[in-house]
N, C-alpha and C. Protein backbone atom coordinates (compact mmCIF):
# COMPACT_ATOMS: atom_id res chain seq x y z
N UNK A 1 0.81 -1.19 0.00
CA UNK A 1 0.00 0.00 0.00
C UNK A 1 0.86 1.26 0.00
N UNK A 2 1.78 1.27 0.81
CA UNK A 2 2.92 2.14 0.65
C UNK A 2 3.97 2.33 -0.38
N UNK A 3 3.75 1.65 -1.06
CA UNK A 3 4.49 2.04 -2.63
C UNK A 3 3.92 2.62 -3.61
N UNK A 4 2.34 2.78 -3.91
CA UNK A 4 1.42 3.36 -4.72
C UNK A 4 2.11 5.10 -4.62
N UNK A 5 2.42 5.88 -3.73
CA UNK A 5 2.95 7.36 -4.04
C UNK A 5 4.31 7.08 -5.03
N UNK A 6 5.19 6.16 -3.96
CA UNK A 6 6.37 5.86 -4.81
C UNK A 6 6.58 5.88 -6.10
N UNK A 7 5.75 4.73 -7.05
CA UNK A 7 5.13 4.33 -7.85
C UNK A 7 4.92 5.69 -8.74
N UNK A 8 4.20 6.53 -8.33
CA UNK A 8 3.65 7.57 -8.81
C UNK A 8 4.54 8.40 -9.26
N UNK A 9 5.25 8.64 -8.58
CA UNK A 9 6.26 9.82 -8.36
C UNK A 9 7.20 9.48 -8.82
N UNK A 10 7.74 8.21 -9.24
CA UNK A 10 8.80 7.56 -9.81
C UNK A 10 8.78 7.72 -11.20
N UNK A 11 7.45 7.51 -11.73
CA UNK A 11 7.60 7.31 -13.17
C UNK A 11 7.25 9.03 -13.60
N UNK A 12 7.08 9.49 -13.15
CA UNK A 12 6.81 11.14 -13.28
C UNK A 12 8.30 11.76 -13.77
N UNK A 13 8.85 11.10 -12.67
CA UNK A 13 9.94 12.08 -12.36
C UNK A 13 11.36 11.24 -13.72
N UNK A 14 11.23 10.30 -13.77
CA UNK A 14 11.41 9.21 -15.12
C UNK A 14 11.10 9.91 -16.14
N UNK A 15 9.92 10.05 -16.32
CA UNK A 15 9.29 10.97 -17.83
C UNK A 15 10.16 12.22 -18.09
N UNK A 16 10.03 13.01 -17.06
CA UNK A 16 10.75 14.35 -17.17
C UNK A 16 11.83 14.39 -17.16
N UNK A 17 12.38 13.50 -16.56
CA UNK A 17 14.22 13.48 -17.03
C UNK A 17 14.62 13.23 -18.31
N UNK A 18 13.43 11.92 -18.49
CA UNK A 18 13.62 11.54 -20.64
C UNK A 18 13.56 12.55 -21.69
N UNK A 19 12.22 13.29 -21.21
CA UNK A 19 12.10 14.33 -21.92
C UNK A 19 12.84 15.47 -21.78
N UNK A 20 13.12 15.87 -20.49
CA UNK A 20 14.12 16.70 -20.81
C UNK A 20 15.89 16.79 -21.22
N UNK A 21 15.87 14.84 -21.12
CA UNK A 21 17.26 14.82 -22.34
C UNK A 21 16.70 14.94 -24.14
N UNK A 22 15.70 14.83 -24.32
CA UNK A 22 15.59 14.51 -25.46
C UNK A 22 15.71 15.91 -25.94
N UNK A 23 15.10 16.97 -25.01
CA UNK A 23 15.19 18.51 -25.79
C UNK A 23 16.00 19.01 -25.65
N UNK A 24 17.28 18.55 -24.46
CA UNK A 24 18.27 18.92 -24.63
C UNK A 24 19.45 18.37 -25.72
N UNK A 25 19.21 17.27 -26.18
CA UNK A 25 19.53 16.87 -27.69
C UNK A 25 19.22 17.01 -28.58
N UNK A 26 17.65 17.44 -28.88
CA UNK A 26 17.30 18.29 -30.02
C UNK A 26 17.26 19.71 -30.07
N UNK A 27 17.92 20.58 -28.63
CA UNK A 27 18.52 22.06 -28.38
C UNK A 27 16.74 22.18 -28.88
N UNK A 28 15.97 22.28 -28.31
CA UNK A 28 14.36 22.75 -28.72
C UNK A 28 14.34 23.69 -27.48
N UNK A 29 13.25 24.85 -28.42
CA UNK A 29 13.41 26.01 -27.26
C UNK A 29 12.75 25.78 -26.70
N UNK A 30 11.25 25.41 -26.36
CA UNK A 30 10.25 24.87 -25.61
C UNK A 30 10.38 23.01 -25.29
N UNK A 31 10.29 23.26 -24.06
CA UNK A 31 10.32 21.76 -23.12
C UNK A 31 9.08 21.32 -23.81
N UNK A 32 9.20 20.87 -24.79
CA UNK A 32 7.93 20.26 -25.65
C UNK A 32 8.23 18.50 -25.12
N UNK A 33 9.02 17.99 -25.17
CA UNK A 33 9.02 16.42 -25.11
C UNK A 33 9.36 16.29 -23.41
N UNK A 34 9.40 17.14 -22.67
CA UNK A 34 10.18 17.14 -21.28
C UNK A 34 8.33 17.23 -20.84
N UNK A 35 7.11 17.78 -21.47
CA UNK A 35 5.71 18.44 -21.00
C UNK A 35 5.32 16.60 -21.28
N UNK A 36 5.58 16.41 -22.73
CA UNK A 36 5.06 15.18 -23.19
C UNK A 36 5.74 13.78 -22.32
N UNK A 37 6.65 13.81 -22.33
CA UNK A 37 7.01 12.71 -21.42
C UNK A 37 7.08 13.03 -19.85
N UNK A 38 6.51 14.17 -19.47
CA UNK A 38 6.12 13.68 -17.80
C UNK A 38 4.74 13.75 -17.83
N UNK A 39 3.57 13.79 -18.77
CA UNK A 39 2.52 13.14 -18.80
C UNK A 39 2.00 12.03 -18.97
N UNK A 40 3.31 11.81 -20.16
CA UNK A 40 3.32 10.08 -20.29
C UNK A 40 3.48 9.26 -19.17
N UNK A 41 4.24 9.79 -18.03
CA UNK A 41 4.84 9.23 -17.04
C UNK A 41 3.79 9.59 -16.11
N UNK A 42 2.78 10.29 -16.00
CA UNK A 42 1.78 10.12 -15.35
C UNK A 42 0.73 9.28 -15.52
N UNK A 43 0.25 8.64 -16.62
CA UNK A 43 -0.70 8.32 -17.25
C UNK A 43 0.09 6.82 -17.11
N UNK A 44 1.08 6.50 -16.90
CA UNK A 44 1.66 5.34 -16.78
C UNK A 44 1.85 5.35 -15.32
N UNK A 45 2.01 5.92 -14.21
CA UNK A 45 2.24 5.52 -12.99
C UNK A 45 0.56 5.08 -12.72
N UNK A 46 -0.49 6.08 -13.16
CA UNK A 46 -1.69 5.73 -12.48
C UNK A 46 -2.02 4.63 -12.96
N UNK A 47 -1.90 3.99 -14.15
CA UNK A 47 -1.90 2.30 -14.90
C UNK A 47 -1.54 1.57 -13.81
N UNK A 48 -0.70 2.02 -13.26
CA UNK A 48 0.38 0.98 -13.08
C UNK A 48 -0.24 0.73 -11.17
N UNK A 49 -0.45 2.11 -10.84
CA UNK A 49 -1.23 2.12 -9.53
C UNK A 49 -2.83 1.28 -9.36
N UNK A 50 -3.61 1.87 -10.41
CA UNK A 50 -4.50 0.95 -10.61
C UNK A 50 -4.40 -0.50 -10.94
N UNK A 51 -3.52 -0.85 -11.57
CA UNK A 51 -3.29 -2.64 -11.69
C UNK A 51 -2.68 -2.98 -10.01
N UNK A 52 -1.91 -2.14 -9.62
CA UNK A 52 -1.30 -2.51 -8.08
C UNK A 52 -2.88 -2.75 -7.16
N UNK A 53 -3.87 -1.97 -7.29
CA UNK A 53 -5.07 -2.00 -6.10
C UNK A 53 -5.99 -3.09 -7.02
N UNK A 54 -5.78 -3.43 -8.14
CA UNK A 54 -7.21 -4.20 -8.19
C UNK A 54 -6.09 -5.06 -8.28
C-alpha cells in the first residue's frame, strides 16, 4: 500500500528526465518532449497504480 505514491512519483519524475534529455539533444526552445514525457509518465504511474489495487 505504501508504494502506490512511490510508484507515482517515480515514473513522473522518469518521464521528465527523458524528456528533458531529449530537448536537450534536439537544443528545442520549448520543453515540448520534457511536458510530453512527464505526462506520459503520469498516465503510466496511475496504470500501473491501478493494476497494483485491483
Amino acid at each position: 500500500m505504501w508504494d502506490i505514491p512511490f510508484r507515482l512519483l517515480a515514473s513522473i519524475i522518469i518521464g521528465f528526465f527523458i524528456g528533458m534529455s531529449i530537448d536537450k539533444y534536439l537544443s528545442a526552445d520549448a520543453p515540448v518532449f520534457t511536458i510530453i514525457c512527464s505526462m506520459l509518465g503520469l498516465i503510466g504511474g496511475i496504470w500501473s497504480c491501478i493494476k497494483k489495487t485491483l
